[in-house]
Protein backbone atom coordinates (compact mmCIF):
# COMPACT_ATOMS: atom_id res chain seq x y z
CA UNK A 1 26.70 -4.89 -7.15
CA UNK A 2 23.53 -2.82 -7.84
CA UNK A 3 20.74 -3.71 -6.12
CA UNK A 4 17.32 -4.66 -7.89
CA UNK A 5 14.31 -2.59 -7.59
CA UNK A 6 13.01 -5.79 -5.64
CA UNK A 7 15.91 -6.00 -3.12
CA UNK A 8 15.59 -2.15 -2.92
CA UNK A 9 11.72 -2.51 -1.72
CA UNK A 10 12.63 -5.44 0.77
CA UNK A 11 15.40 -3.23 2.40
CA UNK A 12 13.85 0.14 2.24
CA UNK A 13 13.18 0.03 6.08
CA UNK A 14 16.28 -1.35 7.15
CA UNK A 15 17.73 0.05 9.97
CA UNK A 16 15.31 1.79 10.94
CA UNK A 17 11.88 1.06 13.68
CA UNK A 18 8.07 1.71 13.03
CA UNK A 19 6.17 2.47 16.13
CA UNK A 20 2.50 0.54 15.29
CA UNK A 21 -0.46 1.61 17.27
CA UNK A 22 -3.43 -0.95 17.45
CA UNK A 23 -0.69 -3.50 15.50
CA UNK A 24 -1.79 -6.96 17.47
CA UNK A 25 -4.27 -7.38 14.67
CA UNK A 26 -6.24 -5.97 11.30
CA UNK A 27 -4.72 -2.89 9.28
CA UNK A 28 -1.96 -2.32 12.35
CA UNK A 29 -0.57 -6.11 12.16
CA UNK A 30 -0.43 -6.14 8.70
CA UNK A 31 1.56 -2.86 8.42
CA UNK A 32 3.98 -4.17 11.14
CA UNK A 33 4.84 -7.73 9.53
CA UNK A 34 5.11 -5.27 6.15
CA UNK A 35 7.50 -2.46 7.65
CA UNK A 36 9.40 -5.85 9.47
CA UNK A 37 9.75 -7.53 6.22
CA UNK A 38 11.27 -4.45 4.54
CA UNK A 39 13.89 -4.55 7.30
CA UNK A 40 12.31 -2.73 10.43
CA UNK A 41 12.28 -3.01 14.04
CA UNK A 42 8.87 -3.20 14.89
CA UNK A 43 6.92 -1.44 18.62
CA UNK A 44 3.81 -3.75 18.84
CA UNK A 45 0.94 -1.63 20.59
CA UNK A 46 -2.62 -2.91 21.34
CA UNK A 47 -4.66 -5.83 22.83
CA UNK A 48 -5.15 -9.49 23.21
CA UNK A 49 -4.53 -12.48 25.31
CA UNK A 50 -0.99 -12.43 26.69
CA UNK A 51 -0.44 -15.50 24.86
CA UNK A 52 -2.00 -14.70 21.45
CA UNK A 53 0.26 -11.02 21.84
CA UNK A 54 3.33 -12.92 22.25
CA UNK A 55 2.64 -15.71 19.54
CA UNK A 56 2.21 -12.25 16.93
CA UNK A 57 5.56 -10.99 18.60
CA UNK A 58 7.83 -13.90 17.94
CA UNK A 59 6.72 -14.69 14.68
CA UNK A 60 7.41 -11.40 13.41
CA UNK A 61 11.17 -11.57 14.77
CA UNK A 62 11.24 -15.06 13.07
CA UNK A 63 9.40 -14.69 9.91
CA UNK A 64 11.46 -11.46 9.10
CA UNK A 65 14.71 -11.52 11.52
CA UNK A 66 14.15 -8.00 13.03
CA UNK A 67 13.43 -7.12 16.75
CA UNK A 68 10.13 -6.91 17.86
CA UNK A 69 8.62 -5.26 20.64
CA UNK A 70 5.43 -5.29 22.37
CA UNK A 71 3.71 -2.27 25.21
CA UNK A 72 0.51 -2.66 25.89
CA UNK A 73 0.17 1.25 26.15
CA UNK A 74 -3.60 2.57 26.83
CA UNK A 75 -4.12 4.87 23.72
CA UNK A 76 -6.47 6.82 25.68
CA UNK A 77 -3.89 8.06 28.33
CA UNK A 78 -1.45 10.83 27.37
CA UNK A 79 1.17 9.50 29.96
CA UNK A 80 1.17 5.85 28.69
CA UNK A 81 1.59 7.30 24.99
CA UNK A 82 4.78 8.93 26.21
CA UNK A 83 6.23 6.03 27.78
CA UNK A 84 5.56 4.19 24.67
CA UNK A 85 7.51 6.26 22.37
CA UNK A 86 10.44 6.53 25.40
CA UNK A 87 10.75 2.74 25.53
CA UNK A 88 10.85 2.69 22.07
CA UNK A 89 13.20 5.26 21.73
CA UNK A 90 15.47 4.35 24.47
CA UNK A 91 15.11 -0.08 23.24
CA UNK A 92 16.33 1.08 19.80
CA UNK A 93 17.68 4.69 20.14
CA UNK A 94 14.90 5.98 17.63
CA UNK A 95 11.47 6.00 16.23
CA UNK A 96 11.70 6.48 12.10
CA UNK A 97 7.99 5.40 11.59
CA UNK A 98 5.21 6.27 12.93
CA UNK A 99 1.42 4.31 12.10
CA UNK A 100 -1.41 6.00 14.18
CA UNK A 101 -3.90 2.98 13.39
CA UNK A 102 -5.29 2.57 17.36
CA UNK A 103 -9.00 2.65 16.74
CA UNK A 104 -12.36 1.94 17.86
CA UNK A 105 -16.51 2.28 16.98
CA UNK A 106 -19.36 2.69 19.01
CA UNK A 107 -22.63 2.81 16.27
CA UNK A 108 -25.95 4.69 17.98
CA UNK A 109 -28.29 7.10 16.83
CA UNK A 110 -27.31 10.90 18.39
CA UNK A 111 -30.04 11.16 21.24
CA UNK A 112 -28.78 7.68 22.66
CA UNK A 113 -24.97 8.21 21.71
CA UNK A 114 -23.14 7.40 25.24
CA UNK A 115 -21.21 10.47 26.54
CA UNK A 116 -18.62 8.09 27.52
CA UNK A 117 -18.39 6.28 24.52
CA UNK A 118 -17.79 9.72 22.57
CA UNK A 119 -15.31 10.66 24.82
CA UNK A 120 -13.50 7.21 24.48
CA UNK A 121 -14.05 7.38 20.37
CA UNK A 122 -12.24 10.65 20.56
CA UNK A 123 -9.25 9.94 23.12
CA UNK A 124 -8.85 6.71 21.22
CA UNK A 125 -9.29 7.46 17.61
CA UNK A 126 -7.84 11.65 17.33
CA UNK A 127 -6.44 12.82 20.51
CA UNK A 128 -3.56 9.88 20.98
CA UNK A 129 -2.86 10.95 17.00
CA UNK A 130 -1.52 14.49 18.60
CA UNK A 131 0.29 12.59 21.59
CA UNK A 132 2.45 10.12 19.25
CA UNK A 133 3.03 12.97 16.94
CA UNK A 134 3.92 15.25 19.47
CA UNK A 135 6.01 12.85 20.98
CA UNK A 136 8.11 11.24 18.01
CA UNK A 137 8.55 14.68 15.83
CA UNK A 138 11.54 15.83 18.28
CA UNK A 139 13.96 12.85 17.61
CA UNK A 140 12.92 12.61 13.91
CA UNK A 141 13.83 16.30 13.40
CA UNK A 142 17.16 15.73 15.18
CA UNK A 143 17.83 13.41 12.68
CA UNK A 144 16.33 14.98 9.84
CA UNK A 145 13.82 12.16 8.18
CA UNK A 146 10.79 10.55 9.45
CA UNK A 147 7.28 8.94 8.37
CA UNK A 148 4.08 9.65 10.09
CA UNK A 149 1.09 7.66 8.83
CA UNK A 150 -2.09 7.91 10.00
CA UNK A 151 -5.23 5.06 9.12
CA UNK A 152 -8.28 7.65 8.80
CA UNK A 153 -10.96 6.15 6.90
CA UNK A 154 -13.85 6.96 3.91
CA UNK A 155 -15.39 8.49 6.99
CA UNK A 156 -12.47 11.48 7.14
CA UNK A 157 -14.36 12.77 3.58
CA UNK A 158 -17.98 11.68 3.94
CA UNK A 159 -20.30 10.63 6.93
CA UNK A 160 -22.57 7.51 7.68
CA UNK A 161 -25.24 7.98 10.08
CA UNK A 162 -25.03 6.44 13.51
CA UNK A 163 -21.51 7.31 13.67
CA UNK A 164 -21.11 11.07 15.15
CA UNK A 165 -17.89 10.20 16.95
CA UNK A 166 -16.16 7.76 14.60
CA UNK A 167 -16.96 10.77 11.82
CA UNK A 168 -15.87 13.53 13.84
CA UNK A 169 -12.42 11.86 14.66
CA UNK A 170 -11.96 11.01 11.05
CA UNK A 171 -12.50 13.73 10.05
CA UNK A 172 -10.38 15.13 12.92
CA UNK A 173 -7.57 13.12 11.38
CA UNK A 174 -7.80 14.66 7.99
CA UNK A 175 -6.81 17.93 9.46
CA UNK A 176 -4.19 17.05 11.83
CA UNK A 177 -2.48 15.15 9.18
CA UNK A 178 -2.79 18.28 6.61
CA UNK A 179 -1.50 20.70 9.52
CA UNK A 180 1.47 18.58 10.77
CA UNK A 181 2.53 17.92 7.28
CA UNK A 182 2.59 21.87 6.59
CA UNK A 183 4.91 21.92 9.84
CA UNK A 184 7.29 19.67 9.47
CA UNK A 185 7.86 20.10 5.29
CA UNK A 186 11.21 21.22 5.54
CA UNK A 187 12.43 18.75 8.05
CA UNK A 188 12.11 15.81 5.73
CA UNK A 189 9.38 14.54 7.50
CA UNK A 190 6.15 13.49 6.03
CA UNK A 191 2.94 12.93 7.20
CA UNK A 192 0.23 11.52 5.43
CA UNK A 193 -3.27 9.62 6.19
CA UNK A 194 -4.72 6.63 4.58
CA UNK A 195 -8.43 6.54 3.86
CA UNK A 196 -9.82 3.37 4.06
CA UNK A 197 -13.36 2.04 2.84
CA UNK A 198 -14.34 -0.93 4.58
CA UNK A 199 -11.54 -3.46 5.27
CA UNK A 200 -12.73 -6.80 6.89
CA UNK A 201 -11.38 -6.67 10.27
CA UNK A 202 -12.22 -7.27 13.78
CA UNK A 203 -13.21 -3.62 14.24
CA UNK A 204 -15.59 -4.20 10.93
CA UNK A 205 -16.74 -7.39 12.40
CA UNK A 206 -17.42 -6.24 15.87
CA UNK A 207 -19.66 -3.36 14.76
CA UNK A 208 -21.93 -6.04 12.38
CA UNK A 209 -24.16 -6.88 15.73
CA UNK A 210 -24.24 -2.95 16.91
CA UNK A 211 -25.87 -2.01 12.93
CA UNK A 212 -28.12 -5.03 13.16
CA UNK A 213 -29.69 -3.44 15.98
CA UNK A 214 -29.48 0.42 15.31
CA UNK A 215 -30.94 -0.30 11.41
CA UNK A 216 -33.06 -3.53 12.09
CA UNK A 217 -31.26 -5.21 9.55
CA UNK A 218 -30.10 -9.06 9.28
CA UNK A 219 -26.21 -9.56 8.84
CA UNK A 220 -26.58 -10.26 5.21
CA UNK A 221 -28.47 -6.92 4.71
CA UNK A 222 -25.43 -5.23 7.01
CA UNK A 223 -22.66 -6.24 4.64
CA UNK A 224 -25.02 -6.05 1.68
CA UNK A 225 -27.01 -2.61 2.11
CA UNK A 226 -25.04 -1.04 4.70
CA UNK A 227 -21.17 -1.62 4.28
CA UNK A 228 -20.26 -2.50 0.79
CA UNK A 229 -23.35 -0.66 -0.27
CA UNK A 230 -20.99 2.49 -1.26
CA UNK A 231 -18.13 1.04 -2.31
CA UNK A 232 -18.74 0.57 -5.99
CA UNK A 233 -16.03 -2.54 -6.05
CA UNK A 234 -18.41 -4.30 -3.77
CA UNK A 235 -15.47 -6.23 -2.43
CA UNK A 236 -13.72 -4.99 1.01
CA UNK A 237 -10.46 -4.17 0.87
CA UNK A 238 -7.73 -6.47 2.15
CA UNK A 239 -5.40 -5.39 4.80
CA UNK A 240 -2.69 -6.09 3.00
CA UNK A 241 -3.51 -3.23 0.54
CA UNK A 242 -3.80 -0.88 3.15
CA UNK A 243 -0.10 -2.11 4.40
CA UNK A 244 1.27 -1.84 0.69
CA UNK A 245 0.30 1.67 0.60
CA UNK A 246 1.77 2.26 4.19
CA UNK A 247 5.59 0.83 2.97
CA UNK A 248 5.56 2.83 -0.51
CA UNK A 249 4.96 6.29 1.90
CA UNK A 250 8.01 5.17 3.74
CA UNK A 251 10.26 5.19 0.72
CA UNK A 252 12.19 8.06 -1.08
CA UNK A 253 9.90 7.99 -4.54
CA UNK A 254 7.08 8.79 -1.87
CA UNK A 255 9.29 11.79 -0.69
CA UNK A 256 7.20 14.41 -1.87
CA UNK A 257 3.73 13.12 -1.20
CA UNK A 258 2.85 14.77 2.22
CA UNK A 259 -0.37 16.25 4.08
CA UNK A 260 -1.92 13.77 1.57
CA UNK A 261 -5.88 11.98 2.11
CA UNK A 262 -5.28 9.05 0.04
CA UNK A 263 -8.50 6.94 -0.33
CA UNK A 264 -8.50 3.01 -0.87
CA UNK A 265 -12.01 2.39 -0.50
CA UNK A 266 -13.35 0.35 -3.88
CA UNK A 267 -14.65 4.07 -5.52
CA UNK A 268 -16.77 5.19 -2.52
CA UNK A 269 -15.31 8.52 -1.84
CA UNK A 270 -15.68 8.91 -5.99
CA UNK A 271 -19.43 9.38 -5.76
């Protein structure tokens, strides 16, 4: 019996596992409970309370009836990168998916930016990009078909001020996407990035305070004046959105989209 485009979309990830990175919450959770719903083993990466980690774990094997891992990998150390992708090669014998989505913000004007904080913006948000990549692109080679996926943001095609390090890593993103896609185009493996304008998450939320105090601004003005101001929709976008997008890469009509910027940010990058 043929199956209906429906069914097809549910199963399109069956069989196969998506390695998640910063997936215990935000854009990262809701691609993992969208890849495990379409019939994927699922590698949980980020933080949280023990408890609260576990309680996301379970319910995605329940909700969806795949296996669900969780490593609580530091995406600023090469080393613990690797081990990540080896335990999730060697729990389910491969990695088909790949979601860079690990991310964080520091907000401060250039003469005050912390050294360390740049340093940790990079590691976090660009360099453990390169170390999944370079990690996962063996075995998916070997077996001739993979997805790489990378959340970059509005910020990978224009800037904000106060944000030198988010920016440059964006940005960063955006070109590391473009080159690994060139790379791997005859291997059937594609690698794209995901643009988002602001998405209400706990990343979004945290950095509310941090733009109070670098722009002297209430909260109101913040999400008023400062993040919805360039997103012509003036609504954020919803993580699920961003997780749609992430499934349709993984399937075969999005076979030929690759080293692709695609922006889901309301009209902002437009402008």
């Amino acid at each position: 019996m043929q199956q209906t485009k429906k069914e097809s979309e549910l199963s399109i990830m069956k069989g196969k596992t998506a390695v998640v990175t910063g997936s215990t919450s935000g854009i990262g959770l809701a691609c993992a409970r969208a890849f495990a719903g379409a019939g994927a083993n699922i590698v949980l990466n980020g933080i949280g309370a023990p408890a609260d980690v576990e309680k996301t774990r379970t319910a995605i094997e329940n909700d969806f009836g795949v296996k669900a891992i969780y490593t609580p990998a530091n995406m600023a150390e090469p080393i613990e990168i690797a081990s990540m992708i080896s335990l999730a090669e060697r729990t389910f014998g491969r990695v088909d998916v790949l979601v860079n989505n690990a991310g964080i913000q520091h907000v401060s004007p250039i003469e005050d930016f912390p050294v360390e904080k740049w340093d940790a913006v990079i590691a976090i948000n660009l360099s453990s990009a390169f170390h999944t990549i370079r990690a996962v692109t063996p075995g998916m080679k070997q077996r001739g078909w993979g997805r790489i996926i990378n959340t970059a943001s509005a910020h990978s095609l224009v800037a904000s001020p106060f944000k030198s390090a988010y920016v440059a890593a964006k940005h960063g993103i955006a070109g590391l996407t473009k080159t690994v896609a060139l790379e791997l185009a005859q291997s059937r493996i594609t690698c794209n990035c995901i643009s988002p304008g602001y998405v209400w998450t706990p990343l979004v939320e945290k950095q509310i305070p941090e733009t109070m105090k670098a722009r002297n601004m209430s909260e109101h003005q913040v999400i008023k004046d400062v993040l919805l101001a360039a997103q012509p929709t003036k609504q954020f976008v919803t993580v699920e959105q961003i997780a749609s997008l992430a499934l349709f890469l993984c399937s075969d009509d999005a076979a030929q989209i690759t080293g692709a910027n695609l922006p889901v940010d309301g009209g902002w990058t437009a402008a």
